[in-house]
Every structure is written in structure tokens, then in C-alpha cells.
C-alpha atoms as a PDB file:
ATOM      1  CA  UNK A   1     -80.582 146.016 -49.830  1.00  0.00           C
ATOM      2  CA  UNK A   2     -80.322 148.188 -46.609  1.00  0.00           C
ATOM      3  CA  UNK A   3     -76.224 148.076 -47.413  1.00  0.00           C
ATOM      4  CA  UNK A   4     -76.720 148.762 -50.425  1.00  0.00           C
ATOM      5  CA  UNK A   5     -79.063 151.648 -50.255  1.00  0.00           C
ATOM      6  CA  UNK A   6     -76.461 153.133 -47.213  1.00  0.00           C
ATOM      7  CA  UNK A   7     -73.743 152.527 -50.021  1.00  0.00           C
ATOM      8  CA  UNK A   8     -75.211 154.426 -52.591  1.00  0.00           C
ATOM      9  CA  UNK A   9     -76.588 157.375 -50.359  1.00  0.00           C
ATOM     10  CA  UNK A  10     -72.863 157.829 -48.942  1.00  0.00           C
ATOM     11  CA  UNK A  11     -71.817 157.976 -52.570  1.00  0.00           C
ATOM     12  CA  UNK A  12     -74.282 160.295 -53.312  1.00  0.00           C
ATOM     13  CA  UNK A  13     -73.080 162.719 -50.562  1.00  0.00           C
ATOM     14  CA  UNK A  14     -69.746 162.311 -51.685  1.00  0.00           C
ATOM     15  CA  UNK A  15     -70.624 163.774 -55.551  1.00  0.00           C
ATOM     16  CA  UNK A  16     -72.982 165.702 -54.018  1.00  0.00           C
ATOM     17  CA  UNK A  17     -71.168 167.769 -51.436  1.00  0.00           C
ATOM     18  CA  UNK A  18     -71.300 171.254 -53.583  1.00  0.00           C
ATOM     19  CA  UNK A  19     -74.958 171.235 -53.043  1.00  0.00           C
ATOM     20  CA  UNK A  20     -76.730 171.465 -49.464  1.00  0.00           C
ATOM     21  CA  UNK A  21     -79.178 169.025 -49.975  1.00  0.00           C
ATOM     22  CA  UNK A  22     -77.899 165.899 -50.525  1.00  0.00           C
ATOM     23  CA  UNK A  23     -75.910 166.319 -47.387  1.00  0.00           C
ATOM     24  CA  UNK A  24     -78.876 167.270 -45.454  1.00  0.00           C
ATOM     25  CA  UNK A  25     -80.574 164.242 -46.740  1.00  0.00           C
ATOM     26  CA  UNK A  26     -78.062 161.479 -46.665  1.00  0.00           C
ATOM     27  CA  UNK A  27     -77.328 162.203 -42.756  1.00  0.00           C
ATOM     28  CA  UNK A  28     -80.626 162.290 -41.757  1.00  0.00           C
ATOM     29  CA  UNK A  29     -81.808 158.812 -43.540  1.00  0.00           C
ATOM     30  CA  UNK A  30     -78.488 157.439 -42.452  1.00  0.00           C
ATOM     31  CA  UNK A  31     -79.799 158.218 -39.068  1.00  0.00           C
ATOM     32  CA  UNK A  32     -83.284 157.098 -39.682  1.00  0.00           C
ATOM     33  CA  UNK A  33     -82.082 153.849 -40.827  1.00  0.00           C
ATOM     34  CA  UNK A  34     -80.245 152.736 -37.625  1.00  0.00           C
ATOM     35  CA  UNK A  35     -83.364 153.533 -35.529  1.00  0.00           C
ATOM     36  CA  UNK A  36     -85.582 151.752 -38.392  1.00  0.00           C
ATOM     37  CA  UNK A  37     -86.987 151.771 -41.652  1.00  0.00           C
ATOM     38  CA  UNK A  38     -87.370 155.043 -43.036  1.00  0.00           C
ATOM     39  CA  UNK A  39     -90.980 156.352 -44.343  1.00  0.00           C
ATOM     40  CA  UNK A  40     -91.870 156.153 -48.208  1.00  0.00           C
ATOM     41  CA  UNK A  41     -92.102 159.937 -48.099  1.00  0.00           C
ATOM     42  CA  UNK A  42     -88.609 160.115 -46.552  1.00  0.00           C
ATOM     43  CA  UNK A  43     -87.148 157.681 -49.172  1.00  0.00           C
ATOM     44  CA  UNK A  44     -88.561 159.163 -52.179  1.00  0.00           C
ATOM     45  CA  UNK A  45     -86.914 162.417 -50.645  1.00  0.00           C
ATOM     46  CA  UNK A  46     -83.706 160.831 -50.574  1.00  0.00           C
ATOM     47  CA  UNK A  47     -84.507 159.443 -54.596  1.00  0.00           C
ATOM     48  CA  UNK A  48     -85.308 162.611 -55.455  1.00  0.00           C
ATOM     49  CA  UNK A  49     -82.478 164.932 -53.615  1.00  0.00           C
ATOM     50  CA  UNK A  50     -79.175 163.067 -52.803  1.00  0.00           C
ATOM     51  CA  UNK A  51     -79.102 159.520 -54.707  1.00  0.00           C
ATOM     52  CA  UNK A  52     -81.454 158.046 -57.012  1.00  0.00           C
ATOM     53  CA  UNK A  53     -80.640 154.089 -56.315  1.00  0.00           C
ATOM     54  CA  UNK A  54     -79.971 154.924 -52.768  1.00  0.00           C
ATOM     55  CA  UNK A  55     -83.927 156.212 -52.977  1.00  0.00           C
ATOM     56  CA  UNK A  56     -84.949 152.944 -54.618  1.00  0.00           C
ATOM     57  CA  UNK A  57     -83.228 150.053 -52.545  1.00  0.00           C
ATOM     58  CA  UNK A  58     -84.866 152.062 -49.464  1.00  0.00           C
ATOM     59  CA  UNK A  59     -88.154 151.944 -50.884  1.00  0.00           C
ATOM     60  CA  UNK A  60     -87.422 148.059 -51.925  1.00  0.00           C
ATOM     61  CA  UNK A  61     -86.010 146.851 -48.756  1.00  0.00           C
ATOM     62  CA  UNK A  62     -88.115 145.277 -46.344  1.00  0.00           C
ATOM     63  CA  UNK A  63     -89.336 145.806 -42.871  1.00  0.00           C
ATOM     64  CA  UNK A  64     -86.942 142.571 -41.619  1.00  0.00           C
ATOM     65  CA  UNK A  65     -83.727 144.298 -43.039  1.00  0.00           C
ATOM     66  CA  UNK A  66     -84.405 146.985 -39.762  1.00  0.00           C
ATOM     67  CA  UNK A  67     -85.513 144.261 -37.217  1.00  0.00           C
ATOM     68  CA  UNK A  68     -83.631 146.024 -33.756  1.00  0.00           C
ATOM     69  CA  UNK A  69     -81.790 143.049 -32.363  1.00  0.00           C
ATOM     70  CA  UNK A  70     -83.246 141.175 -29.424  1.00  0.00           C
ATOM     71  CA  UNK A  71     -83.050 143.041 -26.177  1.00  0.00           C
ATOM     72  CA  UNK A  72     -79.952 141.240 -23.557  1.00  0.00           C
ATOM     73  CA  UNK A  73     -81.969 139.263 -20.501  1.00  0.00           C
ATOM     74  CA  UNK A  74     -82.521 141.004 -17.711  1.00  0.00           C
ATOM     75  CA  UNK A  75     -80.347 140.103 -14.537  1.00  0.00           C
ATOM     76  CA  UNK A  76     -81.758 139.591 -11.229  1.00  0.00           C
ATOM     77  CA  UNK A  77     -80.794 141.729  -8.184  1.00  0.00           C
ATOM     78  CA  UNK A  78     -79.772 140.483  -5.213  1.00  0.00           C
ATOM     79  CA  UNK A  79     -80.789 142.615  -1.603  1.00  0.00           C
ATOM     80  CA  UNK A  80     -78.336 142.097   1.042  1.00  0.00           C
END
């Protein structure tokens, strides 16, 4: 859902462009949702404002879709 939702939000800034808002709104969730699920009041923002099934498959995806990948193993250091 989390492609879809970025699908439909990008379309939604496309048809949207006249008007500030969805603009506005489709960056910042675009941005939210590399760093992690957005908020519920932040996605019905985005329903509301720039796309109304971008809004919904961000309210319906879950918190797995935005699980940050697993940090690389650390490397020891050598002293000389």
C-alpha cells in the first residue's frame, strides 16, 4: 500500500499543481514516509488536501510497510 499511496499522492500533485496545497502536502508526506509512517492527522491532511486515495492507503498501510532496514555491522578498529 505504501507504493501505492506514494503513487497516488504524486498524481495528485501532478493535477493539483494550480493550487498551493497539494504541493505543500504531497512533499512533505513524501518526506515523512521515507523517515516512517506518517501520523493519522498528517494522512487525513493529505485525504483531505492533495489526493483522496493517496489519504486512504496511508491511513490503511501498516506500521511494517515503514520498518527502516537493519542497521550494517559495525567494524572493529584496529590501534597500531
Amino acid at each position: 500500500m505504501k507504493k501505492a499511496a506514494k503513487v497516488f499522492i504524486i498524481l495528485g500533485m501532478i493535477f493539483g499543481f494550480w493550487t498551493v496545497l497539494p504541493l505543500i502536502f504531497g512533499i512533505i508526506a513524501l518526506k515523512k514516509m521515507k523517515k516512517g509512517k506518517p501520523s493519522v492527522g498528517f494522512s487525513v491532511c493529505v485525504l483531505i488536501f492533495c489526493s483522496l486515495l493517496g489519504g486512504i492507503f496511508l491511513l490503511c498501510s501498516k506500521d511494517e510497510e515503514y520498518a527502516a532496514p537493519a542497521p550494517a555491522p559495525a567494524t572493529a578498529e584496529v590501534e597500531l
